[in-house]
N, C-alpha and C. Protein backbone atom coordinates (compact mmCIF):
# COMPACT_ATOMS: atom_id res chain seq x y z
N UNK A 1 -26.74 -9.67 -4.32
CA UNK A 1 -25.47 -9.07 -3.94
C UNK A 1 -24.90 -9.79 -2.72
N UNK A 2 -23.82 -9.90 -2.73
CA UNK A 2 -23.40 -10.96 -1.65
C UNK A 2 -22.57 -9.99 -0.53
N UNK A 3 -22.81 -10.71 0.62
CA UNK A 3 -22.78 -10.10 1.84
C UNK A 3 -21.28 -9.53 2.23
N UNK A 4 -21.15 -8.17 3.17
CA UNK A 4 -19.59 -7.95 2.91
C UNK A 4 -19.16 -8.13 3.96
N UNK A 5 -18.12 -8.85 3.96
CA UNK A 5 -17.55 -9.26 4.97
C UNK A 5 -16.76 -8.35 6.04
N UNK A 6 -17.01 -8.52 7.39
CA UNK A 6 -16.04 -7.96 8.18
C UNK A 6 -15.17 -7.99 8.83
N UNK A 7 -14.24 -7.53 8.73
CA UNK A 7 -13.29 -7.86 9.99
C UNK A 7 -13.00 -7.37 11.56
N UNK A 8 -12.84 -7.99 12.18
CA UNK A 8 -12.43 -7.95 14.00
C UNK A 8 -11.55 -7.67 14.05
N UNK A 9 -10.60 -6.66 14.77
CA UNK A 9 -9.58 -6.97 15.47
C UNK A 9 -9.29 -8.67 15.99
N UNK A 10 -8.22 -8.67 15.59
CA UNK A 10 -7.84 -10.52 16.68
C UNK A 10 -9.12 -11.73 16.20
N UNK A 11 -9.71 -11.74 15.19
CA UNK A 11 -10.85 -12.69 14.86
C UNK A 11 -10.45 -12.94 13.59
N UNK A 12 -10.50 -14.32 13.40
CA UNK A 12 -10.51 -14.58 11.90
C UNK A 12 -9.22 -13.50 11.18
N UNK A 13 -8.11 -13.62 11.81
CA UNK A 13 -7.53 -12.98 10.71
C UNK A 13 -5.66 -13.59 10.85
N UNK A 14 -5.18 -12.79 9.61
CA UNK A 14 -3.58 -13.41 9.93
C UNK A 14 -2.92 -12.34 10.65
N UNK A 15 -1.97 -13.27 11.37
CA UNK A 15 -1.20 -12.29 12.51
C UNK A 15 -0.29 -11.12 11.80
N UNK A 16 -0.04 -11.30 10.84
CA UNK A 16 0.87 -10.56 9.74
C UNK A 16 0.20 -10.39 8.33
N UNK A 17 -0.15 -9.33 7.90
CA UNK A 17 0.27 -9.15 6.86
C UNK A 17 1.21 -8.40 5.94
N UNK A 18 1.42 -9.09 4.54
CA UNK A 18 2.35 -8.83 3.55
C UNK A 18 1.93 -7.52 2.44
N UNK A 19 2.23 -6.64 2.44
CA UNK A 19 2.03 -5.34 1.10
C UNK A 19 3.34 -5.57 0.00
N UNK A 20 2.52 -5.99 -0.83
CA UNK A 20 3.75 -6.02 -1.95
C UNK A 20 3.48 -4.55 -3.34
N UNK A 21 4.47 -4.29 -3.51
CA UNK A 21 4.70 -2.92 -4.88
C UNK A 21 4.93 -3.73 -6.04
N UNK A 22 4.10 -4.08 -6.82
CA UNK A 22 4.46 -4.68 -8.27
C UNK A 22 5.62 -3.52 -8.94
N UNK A 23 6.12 -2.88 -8.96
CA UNK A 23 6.80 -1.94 -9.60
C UNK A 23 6.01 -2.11 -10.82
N UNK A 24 4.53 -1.69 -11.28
CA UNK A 24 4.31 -1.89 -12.12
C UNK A 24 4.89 -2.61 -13.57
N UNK A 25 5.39 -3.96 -12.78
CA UNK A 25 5.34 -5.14 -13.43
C UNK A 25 6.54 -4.87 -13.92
N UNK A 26 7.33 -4.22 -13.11
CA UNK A 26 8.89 -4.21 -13.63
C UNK A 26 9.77 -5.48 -13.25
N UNK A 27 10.73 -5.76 -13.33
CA UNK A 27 11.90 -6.69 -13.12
C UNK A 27 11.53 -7.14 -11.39
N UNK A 28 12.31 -5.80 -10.58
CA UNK A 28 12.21 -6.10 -9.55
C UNK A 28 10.75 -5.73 -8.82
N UNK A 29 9.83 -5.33 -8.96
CA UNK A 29 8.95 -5.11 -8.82
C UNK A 29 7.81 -7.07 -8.56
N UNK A 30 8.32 -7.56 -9.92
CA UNK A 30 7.89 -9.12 -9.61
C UNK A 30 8.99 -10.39 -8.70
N UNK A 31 10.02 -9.80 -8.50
CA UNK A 31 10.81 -10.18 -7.61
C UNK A 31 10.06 -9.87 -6.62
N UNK A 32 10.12 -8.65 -6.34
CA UNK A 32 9.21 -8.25 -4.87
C UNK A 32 8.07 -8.84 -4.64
N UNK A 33 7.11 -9.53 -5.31
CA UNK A 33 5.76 -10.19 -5.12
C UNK A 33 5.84 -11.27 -4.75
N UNK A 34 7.46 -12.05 -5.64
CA UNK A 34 7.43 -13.49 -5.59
C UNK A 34 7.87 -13.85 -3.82
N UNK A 35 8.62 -12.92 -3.41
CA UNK A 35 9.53 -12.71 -2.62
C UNK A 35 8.50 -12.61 -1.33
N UNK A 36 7.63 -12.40 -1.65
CA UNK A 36 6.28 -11.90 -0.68
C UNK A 36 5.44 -13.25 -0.69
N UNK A 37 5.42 -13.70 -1.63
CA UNK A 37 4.33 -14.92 -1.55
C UNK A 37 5.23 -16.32 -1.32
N UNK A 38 6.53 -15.91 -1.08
CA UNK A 38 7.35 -17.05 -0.61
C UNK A 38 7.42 -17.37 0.56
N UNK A 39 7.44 -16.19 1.91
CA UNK A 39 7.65 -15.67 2.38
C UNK A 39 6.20 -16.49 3.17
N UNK A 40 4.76 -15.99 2.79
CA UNK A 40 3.61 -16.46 3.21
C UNK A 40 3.73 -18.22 2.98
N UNK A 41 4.16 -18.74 2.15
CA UNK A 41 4.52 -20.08 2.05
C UNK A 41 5.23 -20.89 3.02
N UNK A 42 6.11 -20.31 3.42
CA UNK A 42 7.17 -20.27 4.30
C UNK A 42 6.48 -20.26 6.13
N UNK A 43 5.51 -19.13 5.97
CA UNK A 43 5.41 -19.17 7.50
C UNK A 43 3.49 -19.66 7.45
N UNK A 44 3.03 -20.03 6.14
CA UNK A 44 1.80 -20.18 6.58
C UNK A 44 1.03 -18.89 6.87
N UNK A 45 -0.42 -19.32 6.26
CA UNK A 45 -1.53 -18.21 6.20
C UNK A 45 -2.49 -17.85 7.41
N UNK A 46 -1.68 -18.86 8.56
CA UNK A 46 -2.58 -18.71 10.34
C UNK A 46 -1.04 -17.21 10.19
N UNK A 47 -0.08 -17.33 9.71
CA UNK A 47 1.05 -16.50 10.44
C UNK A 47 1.10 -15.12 9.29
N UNK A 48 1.08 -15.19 8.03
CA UNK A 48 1.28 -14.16 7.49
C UNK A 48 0.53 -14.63 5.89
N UNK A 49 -0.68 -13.39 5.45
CA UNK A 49 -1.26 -13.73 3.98
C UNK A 49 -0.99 -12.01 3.24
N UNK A 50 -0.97 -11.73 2.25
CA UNK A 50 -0.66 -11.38 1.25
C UNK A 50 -1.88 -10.11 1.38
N UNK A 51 -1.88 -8.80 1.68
CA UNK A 51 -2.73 -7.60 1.96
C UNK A 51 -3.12 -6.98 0.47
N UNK A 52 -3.99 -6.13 0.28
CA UNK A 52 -4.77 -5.76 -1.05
C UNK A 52 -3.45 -4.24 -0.90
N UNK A 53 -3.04 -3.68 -1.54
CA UNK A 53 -2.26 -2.59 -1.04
C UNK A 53 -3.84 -1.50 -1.84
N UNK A 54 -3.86 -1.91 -3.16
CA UNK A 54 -5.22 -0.93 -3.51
C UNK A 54 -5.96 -0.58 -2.57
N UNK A 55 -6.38 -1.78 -2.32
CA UNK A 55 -7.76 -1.15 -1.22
C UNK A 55 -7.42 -0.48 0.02
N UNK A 56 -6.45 -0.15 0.59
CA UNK A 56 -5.55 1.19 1.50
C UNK A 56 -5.96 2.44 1.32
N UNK A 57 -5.76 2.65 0.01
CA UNK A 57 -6.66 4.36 -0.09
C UNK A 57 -7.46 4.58 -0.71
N UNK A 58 -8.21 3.50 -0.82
CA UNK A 58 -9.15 3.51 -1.42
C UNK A 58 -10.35 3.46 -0.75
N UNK A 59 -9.69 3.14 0.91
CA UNK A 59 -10.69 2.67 2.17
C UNK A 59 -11.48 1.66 1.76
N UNK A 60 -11.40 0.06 1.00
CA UNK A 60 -12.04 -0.88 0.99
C UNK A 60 -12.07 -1.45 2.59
N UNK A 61 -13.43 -1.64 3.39
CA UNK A 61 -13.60 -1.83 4.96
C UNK A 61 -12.55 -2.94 5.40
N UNK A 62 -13.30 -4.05 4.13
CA UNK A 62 -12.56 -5.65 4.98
C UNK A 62 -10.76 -5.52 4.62
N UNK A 63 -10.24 -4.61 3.70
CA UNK A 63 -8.63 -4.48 3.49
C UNK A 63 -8.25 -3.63 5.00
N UNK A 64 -8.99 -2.54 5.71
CA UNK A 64 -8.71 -1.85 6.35
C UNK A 64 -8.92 -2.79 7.79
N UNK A 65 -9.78 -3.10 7.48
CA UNK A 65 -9.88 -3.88 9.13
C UNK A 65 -9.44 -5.19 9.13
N UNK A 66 -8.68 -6.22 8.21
CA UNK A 66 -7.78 -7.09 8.10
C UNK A 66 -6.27 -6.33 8.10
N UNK A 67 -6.17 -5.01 8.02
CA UNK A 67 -4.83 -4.59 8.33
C UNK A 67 -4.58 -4.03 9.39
N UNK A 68 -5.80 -3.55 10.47
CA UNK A 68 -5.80 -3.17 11.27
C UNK A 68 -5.34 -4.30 12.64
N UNK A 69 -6.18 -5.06 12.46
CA UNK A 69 -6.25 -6.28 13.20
C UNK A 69 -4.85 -7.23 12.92
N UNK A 70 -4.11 -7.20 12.05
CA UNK A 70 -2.79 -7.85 12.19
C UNK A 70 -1.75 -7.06 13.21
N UNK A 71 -0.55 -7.96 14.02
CA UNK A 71 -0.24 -7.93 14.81
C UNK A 71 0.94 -6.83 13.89
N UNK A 72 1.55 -7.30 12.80
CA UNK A 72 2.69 -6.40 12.12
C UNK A 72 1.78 -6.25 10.92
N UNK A 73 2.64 -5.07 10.01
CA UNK A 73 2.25 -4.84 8.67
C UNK A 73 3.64 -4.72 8.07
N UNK A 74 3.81 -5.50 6.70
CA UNK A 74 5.20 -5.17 6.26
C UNK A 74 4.71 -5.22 4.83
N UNK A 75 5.87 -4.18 4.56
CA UNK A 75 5.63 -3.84 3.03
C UNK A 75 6.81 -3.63 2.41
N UNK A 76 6.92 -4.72 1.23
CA UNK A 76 7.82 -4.84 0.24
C UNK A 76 7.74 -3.87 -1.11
N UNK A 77 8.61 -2.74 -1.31
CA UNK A 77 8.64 -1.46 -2.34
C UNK A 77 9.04 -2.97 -4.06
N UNK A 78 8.72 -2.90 -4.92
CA UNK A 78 9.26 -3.50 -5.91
C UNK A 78 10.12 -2.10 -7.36
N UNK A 79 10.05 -1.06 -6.42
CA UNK A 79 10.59 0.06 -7.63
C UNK A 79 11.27 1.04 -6.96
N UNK A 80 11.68 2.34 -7.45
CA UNK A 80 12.67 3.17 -6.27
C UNK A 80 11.56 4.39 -6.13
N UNK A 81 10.01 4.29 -6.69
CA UNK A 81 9.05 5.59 -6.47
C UNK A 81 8.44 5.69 -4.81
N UNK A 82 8.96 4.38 -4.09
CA UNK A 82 8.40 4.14 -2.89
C UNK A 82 6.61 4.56 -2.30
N UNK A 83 5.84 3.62 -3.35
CA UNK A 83 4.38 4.11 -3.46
C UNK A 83 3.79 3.55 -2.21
N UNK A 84 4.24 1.99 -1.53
CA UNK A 84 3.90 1.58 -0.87
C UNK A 84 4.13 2.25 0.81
């Protein structure tokens, strides 16, 4: 079983991360993803990478303490149910 990784505050992590809403794979919903991973392209993965939104309530450790430890959190809705 392979070892689970942790996260630090301020260690090993990106200063930003991105929450994207697939609108369950609706129209704008994949707009919203693309729009998100352009975005990380754009400013680089030292500045902003792409967050698990699942693992949020699901309390996965390393999603929670890689979101903790970023400086912002931004989250892109891709539908009008506003899940994110």
């Amino acid at each position: 079983m392979a070892e689970e990784q942790q996260w630090q505050a301020g260690v090993n992590t990106h200063e930003n991360t991105i929450f994207s809403c697939f609108g369950g794979a609706s129209n704008t919903g994949i707009v919203s993803a693309l729009a998100c991973l352009e975005a990380v392209k754009e400013l680089g993965l030292e500045k902003a990478a792409i967050g698990c939104l699942g693992g949020l309530p699901t309390k996965v450790k390393p999603v929670l303490g890689k979101t903790k430890a970023s400086k912002k959190v931004i989250t892109v809705d891709g539908c009008p149910f506003e899940c994110a």
